[in-house]
C-alpha atoms as a PDB file:
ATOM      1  CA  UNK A   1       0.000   0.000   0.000  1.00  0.00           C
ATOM      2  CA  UNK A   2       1.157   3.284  -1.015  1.00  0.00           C
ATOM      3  CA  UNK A   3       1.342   5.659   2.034  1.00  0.00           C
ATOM      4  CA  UNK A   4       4.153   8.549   1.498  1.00  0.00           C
ATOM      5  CA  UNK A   5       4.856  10.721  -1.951  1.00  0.00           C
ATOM      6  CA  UNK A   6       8.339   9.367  -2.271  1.00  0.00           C
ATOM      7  CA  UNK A   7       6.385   5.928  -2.684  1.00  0.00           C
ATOM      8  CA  UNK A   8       4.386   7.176  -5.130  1.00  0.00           C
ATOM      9  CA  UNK A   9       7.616   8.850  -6.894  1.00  0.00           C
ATOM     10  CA  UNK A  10       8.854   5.250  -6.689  1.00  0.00           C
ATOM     11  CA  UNK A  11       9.413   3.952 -10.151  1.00  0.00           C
ATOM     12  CA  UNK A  12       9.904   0.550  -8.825  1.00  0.00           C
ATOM     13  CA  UNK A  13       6.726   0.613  -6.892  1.00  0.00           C
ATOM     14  CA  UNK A  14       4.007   1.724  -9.735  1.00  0.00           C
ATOM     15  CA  UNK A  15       5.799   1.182 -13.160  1.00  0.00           C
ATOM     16  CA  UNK A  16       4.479   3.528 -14.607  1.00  0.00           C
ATOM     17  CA  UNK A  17       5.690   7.122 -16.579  1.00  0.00           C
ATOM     18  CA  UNK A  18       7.510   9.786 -14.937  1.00  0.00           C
ATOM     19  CA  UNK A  19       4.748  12.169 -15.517  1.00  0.00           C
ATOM     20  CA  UNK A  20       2.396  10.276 -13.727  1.00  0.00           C
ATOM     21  CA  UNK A  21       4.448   9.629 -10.817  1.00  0.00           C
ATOM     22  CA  UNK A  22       5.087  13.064 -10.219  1.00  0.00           C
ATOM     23  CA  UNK A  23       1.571  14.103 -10.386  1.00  0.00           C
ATOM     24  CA  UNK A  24       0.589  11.436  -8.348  1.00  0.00           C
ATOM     25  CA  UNK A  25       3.293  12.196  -5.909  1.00  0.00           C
ATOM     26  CA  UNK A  26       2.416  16.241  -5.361  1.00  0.00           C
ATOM     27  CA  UNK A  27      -1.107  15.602  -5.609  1.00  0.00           C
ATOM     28  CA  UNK A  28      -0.498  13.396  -2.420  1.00  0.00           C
ATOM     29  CA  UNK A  29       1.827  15.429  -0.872  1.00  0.00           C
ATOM     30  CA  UNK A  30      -0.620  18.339  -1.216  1.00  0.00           C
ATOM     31  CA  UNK A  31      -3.913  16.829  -0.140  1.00  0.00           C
ATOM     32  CA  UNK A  32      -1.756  15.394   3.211  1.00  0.00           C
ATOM     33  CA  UNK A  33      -0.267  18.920   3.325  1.00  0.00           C
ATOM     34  CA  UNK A  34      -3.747  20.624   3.466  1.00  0.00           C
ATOM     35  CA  UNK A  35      -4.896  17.974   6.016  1.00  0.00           C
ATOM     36  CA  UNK A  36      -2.055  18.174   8.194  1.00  0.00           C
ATOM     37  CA  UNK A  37      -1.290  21.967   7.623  1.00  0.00           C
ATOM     38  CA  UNK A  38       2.553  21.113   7.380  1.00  0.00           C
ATOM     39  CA  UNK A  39       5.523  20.625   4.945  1.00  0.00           C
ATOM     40  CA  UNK A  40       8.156  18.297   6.218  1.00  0.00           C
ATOM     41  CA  UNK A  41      12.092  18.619   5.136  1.00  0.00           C
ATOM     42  CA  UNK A  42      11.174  15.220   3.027  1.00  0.00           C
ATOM     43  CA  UNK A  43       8.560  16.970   1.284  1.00  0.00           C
ATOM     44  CA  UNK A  44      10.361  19.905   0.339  1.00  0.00           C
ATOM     45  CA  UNK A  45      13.058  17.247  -1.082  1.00  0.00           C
ATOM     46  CA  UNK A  46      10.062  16.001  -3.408  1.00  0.00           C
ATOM     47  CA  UNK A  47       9.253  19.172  -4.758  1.00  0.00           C
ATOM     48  CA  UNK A  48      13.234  20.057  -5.283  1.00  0.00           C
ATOM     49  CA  UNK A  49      13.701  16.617  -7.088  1.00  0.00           C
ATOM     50  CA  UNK A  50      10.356  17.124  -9.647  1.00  0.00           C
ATOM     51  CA  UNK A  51      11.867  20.697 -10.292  1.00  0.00           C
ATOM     52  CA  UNK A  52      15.129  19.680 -10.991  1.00  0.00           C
ATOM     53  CA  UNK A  53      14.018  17.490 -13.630  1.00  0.00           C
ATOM     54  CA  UNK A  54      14.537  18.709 -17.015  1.00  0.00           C
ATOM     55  CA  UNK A  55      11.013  18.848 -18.168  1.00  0.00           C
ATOM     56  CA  UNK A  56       8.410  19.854 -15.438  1.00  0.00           C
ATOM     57  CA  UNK A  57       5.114  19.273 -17.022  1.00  0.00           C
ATOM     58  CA  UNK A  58       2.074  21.880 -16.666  1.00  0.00           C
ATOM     59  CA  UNK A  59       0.179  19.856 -13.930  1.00  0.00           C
ATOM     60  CA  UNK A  60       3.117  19.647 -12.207  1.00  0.00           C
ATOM     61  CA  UNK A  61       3.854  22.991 -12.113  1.00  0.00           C
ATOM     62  CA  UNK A  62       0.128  24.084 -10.803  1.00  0.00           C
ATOM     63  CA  UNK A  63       0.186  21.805  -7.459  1.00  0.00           C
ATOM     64  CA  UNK A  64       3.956  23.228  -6.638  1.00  0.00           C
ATOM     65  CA  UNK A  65       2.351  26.496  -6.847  1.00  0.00           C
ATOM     66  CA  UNK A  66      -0.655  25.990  -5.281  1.00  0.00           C
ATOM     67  CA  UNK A  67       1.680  24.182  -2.304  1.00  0.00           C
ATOM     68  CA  UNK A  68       3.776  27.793  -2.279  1.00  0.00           C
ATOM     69  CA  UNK A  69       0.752  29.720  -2.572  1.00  0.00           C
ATOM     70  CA  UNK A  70      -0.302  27.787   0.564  1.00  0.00           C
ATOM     71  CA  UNK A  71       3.026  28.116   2.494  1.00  0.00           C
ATOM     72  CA  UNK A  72       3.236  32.188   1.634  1.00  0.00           C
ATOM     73  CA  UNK A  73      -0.490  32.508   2.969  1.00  0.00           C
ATOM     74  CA  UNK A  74       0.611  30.511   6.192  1.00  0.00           C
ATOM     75  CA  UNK A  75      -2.095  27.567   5.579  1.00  0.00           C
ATOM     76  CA  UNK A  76       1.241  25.399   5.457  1.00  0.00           C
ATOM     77  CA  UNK A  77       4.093  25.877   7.835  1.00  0.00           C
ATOM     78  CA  UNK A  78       7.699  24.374   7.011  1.00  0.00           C
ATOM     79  CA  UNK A  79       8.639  21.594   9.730  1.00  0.00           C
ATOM     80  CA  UNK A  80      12.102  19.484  10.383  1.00  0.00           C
ATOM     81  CA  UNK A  81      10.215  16.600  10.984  1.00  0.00           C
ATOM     82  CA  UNK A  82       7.103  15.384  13.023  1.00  0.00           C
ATOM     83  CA  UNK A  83       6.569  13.122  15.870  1.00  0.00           C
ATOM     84  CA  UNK A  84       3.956  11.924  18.018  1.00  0.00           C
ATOM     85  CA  UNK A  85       4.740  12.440  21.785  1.00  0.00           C
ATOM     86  CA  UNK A  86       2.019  10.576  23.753  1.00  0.00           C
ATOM     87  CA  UNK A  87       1.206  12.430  27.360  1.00  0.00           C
ATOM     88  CA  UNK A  88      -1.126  11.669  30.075  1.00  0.00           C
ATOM     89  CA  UNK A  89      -4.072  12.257  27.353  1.00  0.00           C
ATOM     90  CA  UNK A  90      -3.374  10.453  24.760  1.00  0.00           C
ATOM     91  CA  UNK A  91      -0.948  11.132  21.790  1.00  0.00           C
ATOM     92  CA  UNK A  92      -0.263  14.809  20.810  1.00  0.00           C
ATOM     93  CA  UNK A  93       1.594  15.823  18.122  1.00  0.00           C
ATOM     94  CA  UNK A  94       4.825  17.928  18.459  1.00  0.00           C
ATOM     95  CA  UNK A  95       6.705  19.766  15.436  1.00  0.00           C
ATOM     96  CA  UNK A  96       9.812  20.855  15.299  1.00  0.00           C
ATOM     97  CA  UNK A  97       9.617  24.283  12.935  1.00  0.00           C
ATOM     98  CA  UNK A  98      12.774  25.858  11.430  1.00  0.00           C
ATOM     99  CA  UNK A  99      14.237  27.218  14.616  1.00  0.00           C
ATOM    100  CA  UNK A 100      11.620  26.546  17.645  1.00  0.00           C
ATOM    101  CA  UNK A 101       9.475  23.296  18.426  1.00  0.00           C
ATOM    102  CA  UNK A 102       5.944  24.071  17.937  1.00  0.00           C
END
């Protein structure tokens, strides 16, 4: 089962074309983005690597931008990494942010 982008960016996972991998892989990474209201270092690696490609197709292009758009707005905040930390009631989730743990 298919759980992060860089599994959907996986060409030895799905087998199928570039394009389609990276479209699947943003359009994940977005949707979990929006949910979660976070970018992860991983996630910014997934962008980098689809826009270092030579050719980054239209579709591409929109959900990178729409994931920017989001981050500029502050709907999405940039995070080193998360982690659940479970306390007296029940898991919470802690974030470290570039510089401070949120």
């Amino acid at each position: 089962m298919l759980t992060t982008p860089k599994d959907i960016f996986n060409p030895k996972i799905n087998g199928i074309s570039d394009v389609m991998e990276a479209s699947d892989a943003l359009s994940f990474l977005y949707s979990q983005a929006t949910k979660s209201r976070y970018l992860t270092l991983d996630d910014r690696q997934l962008i980098q690597s689809v826009l270092l490609q030579e050719c980054v197709h239209e579709e591409e292009s929109r959900i990178i931008n729409r994931i920017l758009y989001s981050v500029r707005r502050g709907w999405i905040k940039l995070v080193e990494e998360m982690h659940y930390n479970p306390t007296s009631g029940g898991a919470r989730r802690s974030f470290q942010t570039l510089g401070s743990v949120v």
